[in-house]
C-alpha atoms as a PDB file:
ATOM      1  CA  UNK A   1     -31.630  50.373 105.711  1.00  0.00           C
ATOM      2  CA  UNK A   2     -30.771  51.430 102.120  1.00  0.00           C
ATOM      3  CA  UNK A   3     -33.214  51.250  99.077  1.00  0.00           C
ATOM      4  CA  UNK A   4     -31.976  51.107  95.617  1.00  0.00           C
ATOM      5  CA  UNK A   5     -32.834  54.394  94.864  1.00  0.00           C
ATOM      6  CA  UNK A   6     -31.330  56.207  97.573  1.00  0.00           C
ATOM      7  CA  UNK A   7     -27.742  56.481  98.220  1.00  0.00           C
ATOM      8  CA  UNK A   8     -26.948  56.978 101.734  1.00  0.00           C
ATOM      9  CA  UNK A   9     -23.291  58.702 100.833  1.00  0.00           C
ATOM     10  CA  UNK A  10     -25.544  61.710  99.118  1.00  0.00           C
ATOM     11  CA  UNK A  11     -27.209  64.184 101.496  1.00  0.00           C
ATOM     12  CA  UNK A  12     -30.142  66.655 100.748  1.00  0.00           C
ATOM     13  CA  UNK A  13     -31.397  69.406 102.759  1.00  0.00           C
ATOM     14  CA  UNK A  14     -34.756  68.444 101.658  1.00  0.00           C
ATOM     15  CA  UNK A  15     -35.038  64.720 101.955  1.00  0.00           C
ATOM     16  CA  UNK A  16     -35.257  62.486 104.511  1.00  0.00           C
ATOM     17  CA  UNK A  17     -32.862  59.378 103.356  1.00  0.00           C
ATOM     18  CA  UNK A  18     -34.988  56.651 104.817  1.00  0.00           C
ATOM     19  CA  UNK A  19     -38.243  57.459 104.307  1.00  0.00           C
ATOM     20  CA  UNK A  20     -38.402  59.412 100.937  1.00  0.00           C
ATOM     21  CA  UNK A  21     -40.819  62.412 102.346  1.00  0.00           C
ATOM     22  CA  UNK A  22     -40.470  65.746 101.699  1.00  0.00           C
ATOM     23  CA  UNK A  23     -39.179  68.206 104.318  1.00  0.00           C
ATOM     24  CA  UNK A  24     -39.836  71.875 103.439  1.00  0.00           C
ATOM     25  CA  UNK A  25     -36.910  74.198 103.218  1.00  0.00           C
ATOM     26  CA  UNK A  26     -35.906  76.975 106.430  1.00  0.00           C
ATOM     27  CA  UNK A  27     -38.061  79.826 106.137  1.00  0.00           C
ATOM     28  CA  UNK A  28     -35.184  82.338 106.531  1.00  0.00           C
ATOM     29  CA  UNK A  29     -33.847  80.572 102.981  1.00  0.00           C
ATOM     30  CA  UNK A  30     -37.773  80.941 101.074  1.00  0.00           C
ATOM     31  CA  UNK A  31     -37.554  84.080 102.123  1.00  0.00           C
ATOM     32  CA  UNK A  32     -33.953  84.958 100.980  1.00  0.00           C
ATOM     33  CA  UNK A  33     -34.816  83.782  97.992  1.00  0.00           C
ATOM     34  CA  UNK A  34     -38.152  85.951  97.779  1.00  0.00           C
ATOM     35  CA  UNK A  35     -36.317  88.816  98.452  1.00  0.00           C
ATOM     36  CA  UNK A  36     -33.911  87.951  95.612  1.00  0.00           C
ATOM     37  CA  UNK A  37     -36.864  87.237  92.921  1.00  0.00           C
ATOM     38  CA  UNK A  38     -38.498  91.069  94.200  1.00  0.00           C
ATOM     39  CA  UNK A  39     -35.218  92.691  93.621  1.00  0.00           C
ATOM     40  CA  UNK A  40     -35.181  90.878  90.211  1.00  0.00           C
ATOM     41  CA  UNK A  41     -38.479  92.023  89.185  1.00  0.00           C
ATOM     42  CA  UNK A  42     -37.844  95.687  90.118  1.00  0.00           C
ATOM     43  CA  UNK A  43     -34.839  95.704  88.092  1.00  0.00           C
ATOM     44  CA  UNK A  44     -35.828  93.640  85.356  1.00  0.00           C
ATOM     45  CA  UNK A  45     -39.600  93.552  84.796  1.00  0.00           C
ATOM     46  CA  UNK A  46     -41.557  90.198  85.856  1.00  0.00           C
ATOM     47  CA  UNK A  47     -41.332  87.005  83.675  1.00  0.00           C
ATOM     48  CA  UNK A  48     -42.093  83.495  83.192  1.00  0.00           C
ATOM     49  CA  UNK A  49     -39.581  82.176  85.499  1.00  0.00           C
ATOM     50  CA  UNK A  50     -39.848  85.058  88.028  1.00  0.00           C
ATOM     51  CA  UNK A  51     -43.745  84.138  88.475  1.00  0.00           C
ATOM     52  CA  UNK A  52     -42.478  80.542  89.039  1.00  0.00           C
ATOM     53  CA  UNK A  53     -39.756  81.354  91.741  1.00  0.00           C
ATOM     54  CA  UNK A  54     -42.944  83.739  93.599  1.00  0.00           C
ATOM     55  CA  UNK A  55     -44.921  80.426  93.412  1.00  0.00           C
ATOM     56  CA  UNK A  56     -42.226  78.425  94.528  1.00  0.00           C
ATOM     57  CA  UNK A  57     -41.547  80.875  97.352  1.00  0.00           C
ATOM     58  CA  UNK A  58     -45.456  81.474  98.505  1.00  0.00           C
ATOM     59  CA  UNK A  59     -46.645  77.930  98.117  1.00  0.00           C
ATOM     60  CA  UNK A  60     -45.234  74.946 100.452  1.00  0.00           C
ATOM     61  CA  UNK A  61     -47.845  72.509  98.461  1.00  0.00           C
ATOM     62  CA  UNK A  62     -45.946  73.687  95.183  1.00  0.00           C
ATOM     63  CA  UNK A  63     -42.950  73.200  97.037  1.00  0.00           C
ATOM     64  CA  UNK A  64     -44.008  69.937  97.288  1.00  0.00           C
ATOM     65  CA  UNK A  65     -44.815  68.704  93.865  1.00  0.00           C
ATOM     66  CA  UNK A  66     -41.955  70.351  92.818  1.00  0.00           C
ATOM     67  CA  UNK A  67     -39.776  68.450  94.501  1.00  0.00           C
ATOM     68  CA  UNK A  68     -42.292  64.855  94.255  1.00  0.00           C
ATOM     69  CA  UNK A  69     -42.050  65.599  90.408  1.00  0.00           C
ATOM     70  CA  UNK A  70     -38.449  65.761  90.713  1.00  0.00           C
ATOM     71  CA  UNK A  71     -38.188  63.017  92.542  1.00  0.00           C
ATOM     72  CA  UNK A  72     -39.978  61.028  89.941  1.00  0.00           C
ATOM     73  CA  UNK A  73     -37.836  62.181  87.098  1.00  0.00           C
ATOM     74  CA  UNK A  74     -34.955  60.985  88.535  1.00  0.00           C
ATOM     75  CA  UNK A  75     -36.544  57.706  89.125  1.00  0.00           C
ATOM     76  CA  UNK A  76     -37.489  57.160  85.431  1.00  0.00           C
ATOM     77  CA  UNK A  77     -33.951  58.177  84.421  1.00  0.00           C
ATOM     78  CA  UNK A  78     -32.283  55.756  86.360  1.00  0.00           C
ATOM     79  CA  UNK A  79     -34.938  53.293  84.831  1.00  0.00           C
ATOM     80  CA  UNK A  80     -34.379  54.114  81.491  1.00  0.00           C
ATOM     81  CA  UNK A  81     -30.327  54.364  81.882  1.00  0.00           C
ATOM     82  CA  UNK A  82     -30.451  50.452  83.346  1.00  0.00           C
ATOM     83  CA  UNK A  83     -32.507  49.752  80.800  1.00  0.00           C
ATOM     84  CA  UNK A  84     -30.087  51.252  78.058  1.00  0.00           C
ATOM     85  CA  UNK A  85     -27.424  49.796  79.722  1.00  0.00           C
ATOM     86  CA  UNK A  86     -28.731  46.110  79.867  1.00  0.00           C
ATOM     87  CA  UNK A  87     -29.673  46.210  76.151  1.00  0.00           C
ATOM     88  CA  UNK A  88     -26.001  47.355  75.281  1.00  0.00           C
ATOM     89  CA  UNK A  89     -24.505  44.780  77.443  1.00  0.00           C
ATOM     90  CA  UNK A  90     -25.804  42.004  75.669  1.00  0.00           C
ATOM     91  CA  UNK A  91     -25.809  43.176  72.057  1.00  0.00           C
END
């Protein structure tokens, strides 16, 4: 079964094609990436975006709206492109 606003040619590590629901990423790759923000900070300082990536990395619900909120932003700029689309194709 394929919705309209999943292509079944495009794979994610993170999505499940049918149903839309979020799958967490492997825990070996959070904590790669963890490992990569801490060496970061002790070389650099923290930051804005450092403090994110810890989130990102310590939180599965902010995993989760993460990716929901990127989910949704997709699905509004598909809306709006056949939107702008249909209004060029009959001016």
């Amino acid at each position: 079964m394929e919705h309209w606003w999943v292509s079944t040619t495009h794979t994610r590590t993170n999505l499940n094609i049918i149903t839309m629901q979020f799958t967490d990423y492997d825990a070996d790759k959070i904590a790669a990436k963890l490992k990569q923000v801490e060496d970061f900070e002790a070389k650099y300082g923290e930051n804005d975006m450092s403090k994110s990536w810890r989130k990102w990395c310590n939180s599965q619900e902010y995993r989760r709206r993460e990716w929901l909120w990127r989910q949704n932003l997709a699905k509004a700029n598909e809306e709006l492109n056949n939107t702008i689309y249909h209004e060029e194709r009959f001016i």
